[in-house]
N, C-alpha and C. Protein backbone atom coordinates (compact mmCIF):
# COMPACT_ATOMS: atom_id res chain seq x y z
N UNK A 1 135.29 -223.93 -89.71
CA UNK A 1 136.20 -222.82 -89.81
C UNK A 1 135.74 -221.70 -88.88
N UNK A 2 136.74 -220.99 -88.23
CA UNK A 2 136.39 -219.98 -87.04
C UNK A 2 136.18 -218.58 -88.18
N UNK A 3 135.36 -217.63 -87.51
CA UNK A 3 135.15 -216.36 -88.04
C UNK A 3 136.00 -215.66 -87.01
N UNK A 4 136.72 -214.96 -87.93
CA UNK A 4 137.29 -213.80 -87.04
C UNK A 4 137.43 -212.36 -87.49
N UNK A 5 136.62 -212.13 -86.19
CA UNK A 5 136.54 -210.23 -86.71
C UNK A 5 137.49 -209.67 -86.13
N UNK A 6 138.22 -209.18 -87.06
CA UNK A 6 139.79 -208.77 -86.84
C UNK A 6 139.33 -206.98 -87.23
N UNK A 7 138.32 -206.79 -88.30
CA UNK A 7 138.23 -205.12 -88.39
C UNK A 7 136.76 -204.69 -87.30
N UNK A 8 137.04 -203.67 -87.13
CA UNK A 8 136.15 -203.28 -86.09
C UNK A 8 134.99 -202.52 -87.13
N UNK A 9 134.01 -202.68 -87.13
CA UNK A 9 132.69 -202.30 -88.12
C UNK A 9 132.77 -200.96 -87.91
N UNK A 10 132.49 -200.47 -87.02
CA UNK A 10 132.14 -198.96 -86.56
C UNK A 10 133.72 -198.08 -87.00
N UNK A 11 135.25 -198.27 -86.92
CA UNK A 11 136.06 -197.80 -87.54
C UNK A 11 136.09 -198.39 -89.47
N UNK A 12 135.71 -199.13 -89.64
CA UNK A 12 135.59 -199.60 -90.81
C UNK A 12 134.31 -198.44 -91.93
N UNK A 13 133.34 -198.37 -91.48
CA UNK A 13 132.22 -197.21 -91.55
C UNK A 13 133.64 -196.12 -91.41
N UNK A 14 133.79 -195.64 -90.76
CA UNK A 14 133.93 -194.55 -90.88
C UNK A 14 135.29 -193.85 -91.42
N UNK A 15 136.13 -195.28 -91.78
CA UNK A 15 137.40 -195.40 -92.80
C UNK A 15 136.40 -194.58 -93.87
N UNK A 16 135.88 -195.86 -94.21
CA UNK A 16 134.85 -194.98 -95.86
C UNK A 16 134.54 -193.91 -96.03
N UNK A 17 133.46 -193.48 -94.77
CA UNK A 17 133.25 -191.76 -94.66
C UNK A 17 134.51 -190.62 -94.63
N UNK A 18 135.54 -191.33 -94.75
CA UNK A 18 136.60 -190.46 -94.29
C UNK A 18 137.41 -190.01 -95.78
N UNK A 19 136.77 -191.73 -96.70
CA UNK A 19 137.24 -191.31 -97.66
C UNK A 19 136.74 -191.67 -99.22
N UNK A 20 135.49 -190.56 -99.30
CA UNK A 20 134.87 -190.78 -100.43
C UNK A 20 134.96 -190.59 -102.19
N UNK A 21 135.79 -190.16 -102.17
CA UNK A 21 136.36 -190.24 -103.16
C UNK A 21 136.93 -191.55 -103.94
N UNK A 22 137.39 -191.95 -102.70
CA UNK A 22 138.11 -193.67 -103.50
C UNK A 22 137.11 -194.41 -103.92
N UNK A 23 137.31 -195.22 -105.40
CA UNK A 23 136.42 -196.47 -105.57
C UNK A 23 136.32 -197.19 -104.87
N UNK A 24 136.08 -198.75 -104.96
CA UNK A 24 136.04 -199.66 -104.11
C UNK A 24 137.36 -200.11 -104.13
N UNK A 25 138.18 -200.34 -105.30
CA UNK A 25 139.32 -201.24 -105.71
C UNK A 25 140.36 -200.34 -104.91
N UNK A 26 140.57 -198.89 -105.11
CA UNK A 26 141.52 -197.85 -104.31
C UNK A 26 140.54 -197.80 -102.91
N UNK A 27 139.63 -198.04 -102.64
CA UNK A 27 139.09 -198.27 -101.17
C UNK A 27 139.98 -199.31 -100.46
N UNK A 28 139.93 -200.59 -100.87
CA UNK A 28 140.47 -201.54 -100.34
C UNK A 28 142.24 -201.53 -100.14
N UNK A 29 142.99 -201.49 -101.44
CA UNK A 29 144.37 -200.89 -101.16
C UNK A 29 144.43 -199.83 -100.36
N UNK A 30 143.82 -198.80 -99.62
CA UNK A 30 144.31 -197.71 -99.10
C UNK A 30 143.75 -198.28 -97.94
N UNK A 31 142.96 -199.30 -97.40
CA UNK A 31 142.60 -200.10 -95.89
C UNK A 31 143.74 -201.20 -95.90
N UNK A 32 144.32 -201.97 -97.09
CA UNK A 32 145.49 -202.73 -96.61
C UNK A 32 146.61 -202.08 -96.07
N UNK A 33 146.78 -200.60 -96.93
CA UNK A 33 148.41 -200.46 -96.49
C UNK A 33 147.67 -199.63 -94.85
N UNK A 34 146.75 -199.44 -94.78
CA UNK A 34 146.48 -199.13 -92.85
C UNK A 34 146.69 -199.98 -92.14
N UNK A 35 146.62 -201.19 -92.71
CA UNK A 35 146.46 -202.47 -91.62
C UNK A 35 147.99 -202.85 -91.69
N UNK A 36 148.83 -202.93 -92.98
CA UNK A 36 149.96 -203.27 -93.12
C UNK A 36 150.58 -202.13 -91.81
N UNK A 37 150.31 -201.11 -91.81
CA UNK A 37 150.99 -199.56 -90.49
C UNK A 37 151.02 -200.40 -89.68
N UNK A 38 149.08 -200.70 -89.27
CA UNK A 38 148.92 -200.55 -88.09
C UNK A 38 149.52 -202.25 -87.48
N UNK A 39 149.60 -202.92 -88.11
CA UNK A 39 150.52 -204.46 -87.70
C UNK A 39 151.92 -204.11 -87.83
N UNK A 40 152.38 -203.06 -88.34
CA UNK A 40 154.19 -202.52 -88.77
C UNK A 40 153.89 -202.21 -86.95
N UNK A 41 153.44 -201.19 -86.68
CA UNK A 41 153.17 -200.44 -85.17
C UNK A 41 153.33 -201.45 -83.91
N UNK A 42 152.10 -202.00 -84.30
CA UNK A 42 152.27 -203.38 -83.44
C UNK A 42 153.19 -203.93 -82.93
N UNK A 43 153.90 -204.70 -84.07
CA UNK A 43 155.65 -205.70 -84.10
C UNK A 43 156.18 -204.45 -83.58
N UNK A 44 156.28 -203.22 -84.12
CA UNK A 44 157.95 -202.54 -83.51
C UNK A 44 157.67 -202.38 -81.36
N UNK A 45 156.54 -202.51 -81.40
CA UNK A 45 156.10 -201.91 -79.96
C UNK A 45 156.35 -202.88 -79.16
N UNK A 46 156.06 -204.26 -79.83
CA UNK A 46 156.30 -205.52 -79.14
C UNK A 46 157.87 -205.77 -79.41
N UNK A 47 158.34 -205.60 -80.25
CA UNK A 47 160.33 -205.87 -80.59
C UNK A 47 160.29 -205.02 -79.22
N UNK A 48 160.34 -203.44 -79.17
CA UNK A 48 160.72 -202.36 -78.09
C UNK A 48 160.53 -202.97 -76.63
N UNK A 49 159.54 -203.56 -76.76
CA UNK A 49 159.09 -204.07 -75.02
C UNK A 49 159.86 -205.42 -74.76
N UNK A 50 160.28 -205.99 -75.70
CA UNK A 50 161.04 -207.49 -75.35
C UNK A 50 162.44 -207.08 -75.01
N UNK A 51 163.13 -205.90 -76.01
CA UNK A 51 164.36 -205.72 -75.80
C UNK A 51 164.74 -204.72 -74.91
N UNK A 52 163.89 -203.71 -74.08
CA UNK A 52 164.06 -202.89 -73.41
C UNK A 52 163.31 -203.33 -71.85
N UNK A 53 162.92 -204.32 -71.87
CA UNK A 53 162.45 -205.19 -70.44
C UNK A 53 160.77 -204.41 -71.03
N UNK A 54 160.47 -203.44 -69.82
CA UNK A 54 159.16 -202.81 -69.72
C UNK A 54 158.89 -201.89 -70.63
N UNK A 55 157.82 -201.66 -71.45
CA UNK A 55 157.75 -200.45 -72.08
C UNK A 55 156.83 -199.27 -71.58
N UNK A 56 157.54 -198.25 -71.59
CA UNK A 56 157.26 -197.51 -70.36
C UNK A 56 156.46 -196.78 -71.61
N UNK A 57 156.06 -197.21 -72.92
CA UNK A 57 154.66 -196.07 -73.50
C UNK A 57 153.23 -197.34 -73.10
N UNK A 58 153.66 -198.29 -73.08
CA UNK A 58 152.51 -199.43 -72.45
C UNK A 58 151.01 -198.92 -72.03
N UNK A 59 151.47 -197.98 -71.75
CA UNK A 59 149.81 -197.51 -70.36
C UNK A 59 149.53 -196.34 -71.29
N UNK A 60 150.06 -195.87 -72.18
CA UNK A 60 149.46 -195.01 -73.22
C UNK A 60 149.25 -195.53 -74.62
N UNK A 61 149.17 -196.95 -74.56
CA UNK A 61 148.89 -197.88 -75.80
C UNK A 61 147.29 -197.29 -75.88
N UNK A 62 146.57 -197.61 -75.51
CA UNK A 62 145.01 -197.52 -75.54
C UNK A 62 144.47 -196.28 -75.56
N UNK A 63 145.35 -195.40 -75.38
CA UNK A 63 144.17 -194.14 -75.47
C UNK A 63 143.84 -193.47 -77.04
N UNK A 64 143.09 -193.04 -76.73
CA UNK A 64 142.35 -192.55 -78.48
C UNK A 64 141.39 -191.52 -77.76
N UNK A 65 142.68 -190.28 -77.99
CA UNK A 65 141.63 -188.47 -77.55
C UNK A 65 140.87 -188.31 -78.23
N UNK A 66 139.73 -187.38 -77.98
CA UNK A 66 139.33 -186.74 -79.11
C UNK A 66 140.01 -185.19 -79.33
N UNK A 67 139.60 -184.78 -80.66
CA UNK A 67 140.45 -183.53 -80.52
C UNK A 67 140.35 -182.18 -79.66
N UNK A 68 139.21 -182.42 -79.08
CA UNK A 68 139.27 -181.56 -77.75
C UNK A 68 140.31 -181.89 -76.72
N UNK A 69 140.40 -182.89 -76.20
CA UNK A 69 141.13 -183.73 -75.07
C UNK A 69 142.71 -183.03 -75.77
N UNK A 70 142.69 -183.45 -76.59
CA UNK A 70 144.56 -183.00 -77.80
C UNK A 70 144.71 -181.72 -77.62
N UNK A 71 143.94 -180.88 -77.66
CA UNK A 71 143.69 -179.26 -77.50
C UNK A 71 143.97 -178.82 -76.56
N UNK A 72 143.19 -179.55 -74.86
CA UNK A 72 143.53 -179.44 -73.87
C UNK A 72 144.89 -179.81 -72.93
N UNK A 73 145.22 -180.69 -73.97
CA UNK A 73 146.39 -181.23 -73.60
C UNK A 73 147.93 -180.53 -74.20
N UNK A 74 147.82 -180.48 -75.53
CA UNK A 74 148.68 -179.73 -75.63
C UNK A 74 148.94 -177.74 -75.16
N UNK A 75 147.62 -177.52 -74.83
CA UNK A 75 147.45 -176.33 -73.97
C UNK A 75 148.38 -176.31 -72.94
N UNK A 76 148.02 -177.43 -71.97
CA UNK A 76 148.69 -177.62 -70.53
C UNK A 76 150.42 -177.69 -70.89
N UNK A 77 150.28 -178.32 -72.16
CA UNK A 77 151.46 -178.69 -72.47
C UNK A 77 152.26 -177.33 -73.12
N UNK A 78 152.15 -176.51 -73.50
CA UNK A 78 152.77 -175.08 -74.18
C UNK A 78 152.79 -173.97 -72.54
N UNK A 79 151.76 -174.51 -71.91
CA UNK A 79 152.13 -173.34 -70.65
C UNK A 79 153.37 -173.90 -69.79
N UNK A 80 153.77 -175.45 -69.30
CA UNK A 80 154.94 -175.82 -69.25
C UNK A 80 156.29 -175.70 -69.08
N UNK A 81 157.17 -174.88 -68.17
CA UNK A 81 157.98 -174.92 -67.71
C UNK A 81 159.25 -176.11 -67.66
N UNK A 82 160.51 -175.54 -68.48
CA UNK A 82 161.10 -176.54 -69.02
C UNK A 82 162.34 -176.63 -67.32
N UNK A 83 162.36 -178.20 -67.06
CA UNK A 83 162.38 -178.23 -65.62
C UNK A 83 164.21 -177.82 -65.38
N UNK A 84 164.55 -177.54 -66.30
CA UNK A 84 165.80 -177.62 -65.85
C UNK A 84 166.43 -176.05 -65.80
N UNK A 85 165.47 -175.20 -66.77
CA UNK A 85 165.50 -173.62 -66.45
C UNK A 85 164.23 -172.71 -66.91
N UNK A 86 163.45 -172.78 -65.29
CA UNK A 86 162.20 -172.60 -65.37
C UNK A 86 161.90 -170.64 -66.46
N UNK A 87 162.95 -170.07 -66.91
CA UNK A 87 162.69 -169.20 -67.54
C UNK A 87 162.06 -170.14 -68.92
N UNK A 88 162.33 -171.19 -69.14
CA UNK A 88 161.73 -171.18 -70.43
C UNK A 88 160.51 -171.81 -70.55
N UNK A 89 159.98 -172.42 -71.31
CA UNK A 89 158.65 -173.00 -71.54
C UNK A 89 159.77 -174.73 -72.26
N UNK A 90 158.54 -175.36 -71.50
CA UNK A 90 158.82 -176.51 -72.30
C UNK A 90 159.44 -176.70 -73.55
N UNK A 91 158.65 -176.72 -74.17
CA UNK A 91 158.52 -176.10 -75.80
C UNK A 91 159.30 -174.29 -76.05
N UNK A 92 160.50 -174.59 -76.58
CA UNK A 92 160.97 -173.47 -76.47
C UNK A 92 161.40 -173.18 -78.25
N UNK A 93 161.44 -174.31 -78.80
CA UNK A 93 161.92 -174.50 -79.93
C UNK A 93 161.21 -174.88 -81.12
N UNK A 94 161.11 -174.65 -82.47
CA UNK A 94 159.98 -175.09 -83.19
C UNK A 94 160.46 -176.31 -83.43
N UNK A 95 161.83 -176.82 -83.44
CA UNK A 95 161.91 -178.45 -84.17
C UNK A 95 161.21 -179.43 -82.29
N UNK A 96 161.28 -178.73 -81.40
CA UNK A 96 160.58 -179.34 -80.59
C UNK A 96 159.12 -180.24 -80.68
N UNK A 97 158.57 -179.43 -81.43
CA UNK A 97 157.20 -179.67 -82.02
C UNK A 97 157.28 -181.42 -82.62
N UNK A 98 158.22 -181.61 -82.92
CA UNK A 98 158.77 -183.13 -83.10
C UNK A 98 158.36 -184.19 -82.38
N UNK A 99 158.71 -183.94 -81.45
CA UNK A 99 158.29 -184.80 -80.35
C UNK A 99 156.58 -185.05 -80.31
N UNK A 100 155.78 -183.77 -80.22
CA UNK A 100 154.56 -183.76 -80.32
C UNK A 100 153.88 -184.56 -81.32
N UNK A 101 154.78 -184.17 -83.03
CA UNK A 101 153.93 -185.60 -83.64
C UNK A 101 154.53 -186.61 -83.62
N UNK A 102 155.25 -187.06 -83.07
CA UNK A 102 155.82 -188.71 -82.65
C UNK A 102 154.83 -189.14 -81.48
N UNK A 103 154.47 -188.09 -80.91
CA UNK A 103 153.35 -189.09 -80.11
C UNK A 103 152.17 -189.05 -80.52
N UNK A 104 151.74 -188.29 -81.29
CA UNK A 104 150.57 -188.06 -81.81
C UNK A 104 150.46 -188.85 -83.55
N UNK A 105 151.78 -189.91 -83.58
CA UNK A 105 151.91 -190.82 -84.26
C UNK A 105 151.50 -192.03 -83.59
N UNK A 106 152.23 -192.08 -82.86
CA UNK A 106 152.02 -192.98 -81.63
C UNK A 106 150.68 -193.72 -80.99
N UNK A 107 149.72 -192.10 -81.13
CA UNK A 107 148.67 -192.48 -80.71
C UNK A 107 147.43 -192.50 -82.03
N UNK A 108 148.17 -192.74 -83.35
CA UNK A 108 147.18 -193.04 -84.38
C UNK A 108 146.63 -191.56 -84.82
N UNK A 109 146.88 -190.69 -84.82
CA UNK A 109 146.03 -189.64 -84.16
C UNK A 109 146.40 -188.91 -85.53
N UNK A 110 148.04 -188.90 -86.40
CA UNK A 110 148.52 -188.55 -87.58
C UNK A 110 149.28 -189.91 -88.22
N UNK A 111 148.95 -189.92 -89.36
CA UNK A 111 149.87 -190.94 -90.41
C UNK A 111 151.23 -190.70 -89.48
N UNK A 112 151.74 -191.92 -90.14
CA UNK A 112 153.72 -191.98 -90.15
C UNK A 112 154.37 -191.92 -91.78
N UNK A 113 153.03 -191.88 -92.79
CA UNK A 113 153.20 -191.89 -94.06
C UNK A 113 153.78 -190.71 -94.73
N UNK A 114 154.04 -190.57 -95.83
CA UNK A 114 154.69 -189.58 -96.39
C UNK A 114 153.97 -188.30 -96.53
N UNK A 115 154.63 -187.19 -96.42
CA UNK A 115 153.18 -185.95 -96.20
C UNK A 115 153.04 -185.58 -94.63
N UNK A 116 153.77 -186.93 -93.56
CA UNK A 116 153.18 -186.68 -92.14
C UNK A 116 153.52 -185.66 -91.08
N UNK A 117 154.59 -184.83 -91.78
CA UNK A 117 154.82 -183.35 -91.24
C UNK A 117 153.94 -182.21 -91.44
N UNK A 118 153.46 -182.26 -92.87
CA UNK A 118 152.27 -181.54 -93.31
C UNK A 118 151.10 -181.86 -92.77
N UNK A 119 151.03 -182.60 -92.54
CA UNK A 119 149.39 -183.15 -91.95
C UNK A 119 149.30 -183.15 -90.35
N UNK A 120 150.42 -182.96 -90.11
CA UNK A 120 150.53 -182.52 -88.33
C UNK A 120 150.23 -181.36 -88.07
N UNK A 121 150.92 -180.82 -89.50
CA UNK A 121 151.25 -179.43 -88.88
C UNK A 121 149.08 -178.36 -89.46
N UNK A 122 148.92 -179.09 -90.63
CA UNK A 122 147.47 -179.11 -90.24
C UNK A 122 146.71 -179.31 -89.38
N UNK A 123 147.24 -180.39 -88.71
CA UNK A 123 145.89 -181.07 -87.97
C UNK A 123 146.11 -179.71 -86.51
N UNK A 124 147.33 -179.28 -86.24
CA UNK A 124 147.66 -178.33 -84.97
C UNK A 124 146.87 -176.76 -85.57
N UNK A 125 146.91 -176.56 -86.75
CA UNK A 125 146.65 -175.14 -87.38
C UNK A 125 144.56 -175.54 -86.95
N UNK A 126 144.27 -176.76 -87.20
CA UNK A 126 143.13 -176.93 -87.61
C UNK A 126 142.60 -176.98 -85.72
N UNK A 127 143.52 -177.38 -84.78
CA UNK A 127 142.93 -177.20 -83.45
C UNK A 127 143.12 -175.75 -83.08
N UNK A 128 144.21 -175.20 -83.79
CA UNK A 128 144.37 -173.77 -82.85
C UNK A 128 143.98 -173.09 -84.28
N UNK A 129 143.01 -172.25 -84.86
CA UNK A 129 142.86 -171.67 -86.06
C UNK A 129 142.94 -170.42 -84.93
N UNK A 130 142.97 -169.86 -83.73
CA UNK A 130 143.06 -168.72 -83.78
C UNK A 130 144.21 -168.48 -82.87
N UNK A 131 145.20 -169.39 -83.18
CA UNK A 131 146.69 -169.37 -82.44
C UNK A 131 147.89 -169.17 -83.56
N UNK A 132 148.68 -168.90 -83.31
CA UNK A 132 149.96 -168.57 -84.59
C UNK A 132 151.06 -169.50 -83.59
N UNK A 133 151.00 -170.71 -83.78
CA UNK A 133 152.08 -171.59 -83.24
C UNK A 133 153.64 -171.15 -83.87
N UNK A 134 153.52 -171.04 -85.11
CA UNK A 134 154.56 -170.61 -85.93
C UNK A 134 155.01 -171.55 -86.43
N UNK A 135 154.63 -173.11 -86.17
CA UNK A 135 154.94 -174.03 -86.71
C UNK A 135 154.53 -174.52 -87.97
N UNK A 136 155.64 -175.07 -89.46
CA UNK A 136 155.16 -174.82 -90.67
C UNK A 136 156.29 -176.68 -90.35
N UNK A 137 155.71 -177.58 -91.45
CA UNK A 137 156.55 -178.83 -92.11
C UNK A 137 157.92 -178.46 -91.95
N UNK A 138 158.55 -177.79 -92.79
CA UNK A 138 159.86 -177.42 -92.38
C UNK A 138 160.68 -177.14 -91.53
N UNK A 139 160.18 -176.80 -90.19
CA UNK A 139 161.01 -176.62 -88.96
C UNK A 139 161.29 -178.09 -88.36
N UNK A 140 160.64 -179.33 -88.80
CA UNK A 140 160.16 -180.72 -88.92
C UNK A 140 161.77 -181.57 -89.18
N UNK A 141 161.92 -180.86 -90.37
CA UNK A 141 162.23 -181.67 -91.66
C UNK A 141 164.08 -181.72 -90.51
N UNK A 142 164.45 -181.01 -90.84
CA UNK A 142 166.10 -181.01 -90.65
C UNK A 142 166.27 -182.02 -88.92
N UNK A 143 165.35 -181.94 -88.25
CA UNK A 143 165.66 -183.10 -86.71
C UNK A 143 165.62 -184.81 -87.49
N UNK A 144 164.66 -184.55 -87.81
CA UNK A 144 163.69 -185.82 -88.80
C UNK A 144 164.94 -186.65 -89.63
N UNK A 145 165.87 -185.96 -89.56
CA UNK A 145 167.04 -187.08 -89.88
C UNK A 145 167.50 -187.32 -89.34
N UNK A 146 167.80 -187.07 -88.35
CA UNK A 146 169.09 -187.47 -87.17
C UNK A 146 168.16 -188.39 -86.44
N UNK A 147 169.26 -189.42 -85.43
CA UNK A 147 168.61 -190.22 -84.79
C UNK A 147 168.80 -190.12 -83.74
N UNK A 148 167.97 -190.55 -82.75
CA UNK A 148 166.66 -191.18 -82.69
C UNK A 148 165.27 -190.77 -83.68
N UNK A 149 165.16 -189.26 -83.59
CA UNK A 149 164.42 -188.33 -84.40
C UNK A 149 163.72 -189.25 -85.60
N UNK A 150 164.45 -189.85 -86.41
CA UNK A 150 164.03 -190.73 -87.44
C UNK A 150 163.00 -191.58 -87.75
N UNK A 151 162.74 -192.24 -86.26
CA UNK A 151 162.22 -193.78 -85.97
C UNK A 151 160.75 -193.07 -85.27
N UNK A 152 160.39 -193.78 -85.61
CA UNK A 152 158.55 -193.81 -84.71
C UNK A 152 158.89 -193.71 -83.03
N UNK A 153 158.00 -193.04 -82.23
CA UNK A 153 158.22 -193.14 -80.77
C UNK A 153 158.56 -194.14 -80.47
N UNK A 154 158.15 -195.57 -80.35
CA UNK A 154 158.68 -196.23 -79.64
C UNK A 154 160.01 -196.90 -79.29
N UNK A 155 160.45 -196.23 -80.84
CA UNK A 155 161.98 -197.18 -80.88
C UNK A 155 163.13 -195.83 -80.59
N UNK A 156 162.65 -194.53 -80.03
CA UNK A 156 163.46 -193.84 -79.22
C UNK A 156 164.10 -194.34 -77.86
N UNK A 157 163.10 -195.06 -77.45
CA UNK A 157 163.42 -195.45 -75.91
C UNK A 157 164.83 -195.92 -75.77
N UNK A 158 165.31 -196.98 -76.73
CA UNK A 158 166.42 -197.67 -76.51
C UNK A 158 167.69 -196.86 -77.07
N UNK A 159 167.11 -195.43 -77.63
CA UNK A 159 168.26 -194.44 -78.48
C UNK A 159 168.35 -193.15 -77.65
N UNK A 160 168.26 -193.31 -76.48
CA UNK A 160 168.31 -192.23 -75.59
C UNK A 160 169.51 -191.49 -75.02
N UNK A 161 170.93 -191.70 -75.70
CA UNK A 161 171.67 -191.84 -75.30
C UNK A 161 172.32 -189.76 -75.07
N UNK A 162 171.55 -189.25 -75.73
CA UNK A 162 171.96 -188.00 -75.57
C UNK A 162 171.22 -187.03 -74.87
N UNK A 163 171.23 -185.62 -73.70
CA UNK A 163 170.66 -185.07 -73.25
C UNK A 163 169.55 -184.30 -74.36
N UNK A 164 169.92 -184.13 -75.58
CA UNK A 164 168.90 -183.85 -76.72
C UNK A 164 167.48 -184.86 -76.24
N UNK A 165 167.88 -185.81 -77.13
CA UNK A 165 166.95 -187.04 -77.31
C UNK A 165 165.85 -187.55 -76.21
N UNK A 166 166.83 -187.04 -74.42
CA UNK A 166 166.14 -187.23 -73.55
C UNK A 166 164.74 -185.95 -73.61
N UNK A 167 165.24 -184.92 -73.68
CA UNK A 167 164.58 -183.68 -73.87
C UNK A 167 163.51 -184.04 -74.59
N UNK A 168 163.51 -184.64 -75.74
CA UNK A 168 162.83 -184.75 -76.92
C UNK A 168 161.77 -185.98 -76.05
N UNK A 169 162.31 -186.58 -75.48
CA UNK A 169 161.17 -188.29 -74.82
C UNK A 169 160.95 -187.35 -74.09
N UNK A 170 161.07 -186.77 -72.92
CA UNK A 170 159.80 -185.94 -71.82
C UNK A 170 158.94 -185.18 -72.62
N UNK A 171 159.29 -184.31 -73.75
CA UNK A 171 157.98 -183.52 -74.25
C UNK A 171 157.20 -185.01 -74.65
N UNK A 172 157.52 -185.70 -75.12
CA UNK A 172 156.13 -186.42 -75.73
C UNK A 172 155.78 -187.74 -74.77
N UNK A 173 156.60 -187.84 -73.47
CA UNK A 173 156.13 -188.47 -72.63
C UNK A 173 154.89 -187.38 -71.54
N UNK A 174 155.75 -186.23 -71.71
CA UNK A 174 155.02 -185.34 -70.40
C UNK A 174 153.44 -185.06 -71.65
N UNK A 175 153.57 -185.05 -73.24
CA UNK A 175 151.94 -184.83 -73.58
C UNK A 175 151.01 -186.22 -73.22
N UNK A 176 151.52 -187.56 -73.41
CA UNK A 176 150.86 -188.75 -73.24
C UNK A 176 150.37 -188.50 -71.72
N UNK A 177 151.36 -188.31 -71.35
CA UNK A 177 150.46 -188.02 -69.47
C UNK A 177 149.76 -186.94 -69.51
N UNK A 178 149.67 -186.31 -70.14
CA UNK A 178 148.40 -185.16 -70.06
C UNK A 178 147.13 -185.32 -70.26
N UNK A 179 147.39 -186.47 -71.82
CA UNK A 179 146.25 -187.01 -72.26
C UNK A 179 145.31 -188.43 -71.39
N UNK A 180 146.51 -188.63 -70.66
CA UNK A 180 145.99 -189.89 -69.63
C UNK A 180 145.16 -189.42 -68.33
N UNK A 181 145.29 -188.23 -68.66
CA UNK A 181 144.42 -187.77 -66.77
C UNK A 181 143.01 -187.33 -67.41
């Protein structure tokens, strides 16, 4: 019989450290439904790339920032000039901020689980503690139904059909290229 190491030891360690509180029995259910995500992630990325020819998030599959790199990046990314009327900033809007955690879903970086507006909007308060983004869960919530908005990054690509939606794929295409240089 073949051995196969399918979990990586060193993220496995530090699943645990991440979360000490759980027994062993709620240890293990709260590492299946990660693996159940992170194989959900997988299939939709591979469906997206079969039915859309190339997948143009492909070359930002592999990266894993640290939260400095995210800091720096979304920095570059808030000074930003929105290209079609350079009076504004990229980011001109708080449901914009949308886009930001769809890729920062994307890149593992925040759950897609329930709570994952709140925990974005932490994890941004917790890089900028001495910035007032103004961004709270709720400015989140009302895009977060409409579609494309709905679906995990990758399955926007093929729902692009409105100058919105396009708007919405360059902010979180133009942060993935930030994070790639």
């Amino acid at each position: 019989m073949k051995d196969y190491e399918l979990i990586n030891e060193e993220q496995l360690k530090r699943f645990r450290m991440d979360h000490p509180h759980l027994d062993e029995v709620d240890l293990m259910a709260q590492l299946n439904i990660e693996l159940a995500q992170q194989l959900h992630r997988i299939k939709a990325r591979r469906c997206t790339a079969t039915t859309q020819g190339a997948d143009p998030l492909q070359p930002f599959a592999a990266l894993r920032p640290t939260p400095e790199q995210i800091r720096t990046a979304l920095l570059r990314l808030l000074d930003m000039r929105c290209p079609e009327d350079s009076s504004r900033k990229l980011i001109y809007k708080k449901s914009h901020w949308l886009a930001v955690m769809r890729a920062m879903q994307f890149l593992e970086v925040v759950s897609s689980n329930y709570g994952a507006r709140q925990e974005f909007v932490d994890y941004l308060h917790g890089l900028f503690p001495d910035k007032n983004l103004g961004i709270m869960a709720a400015n989140l919530k009302s895009i977060e139904s409409e579609s494309p908005f709905n679906r995990m990054l990758p399955d926007w690509y093929g729902r692009l059909s409105s100058q919105r939606a396009k708007y919405y794929w360059r902010i979180s295409i133009t942060l993935l290229e930030c994070l790639s240089r």
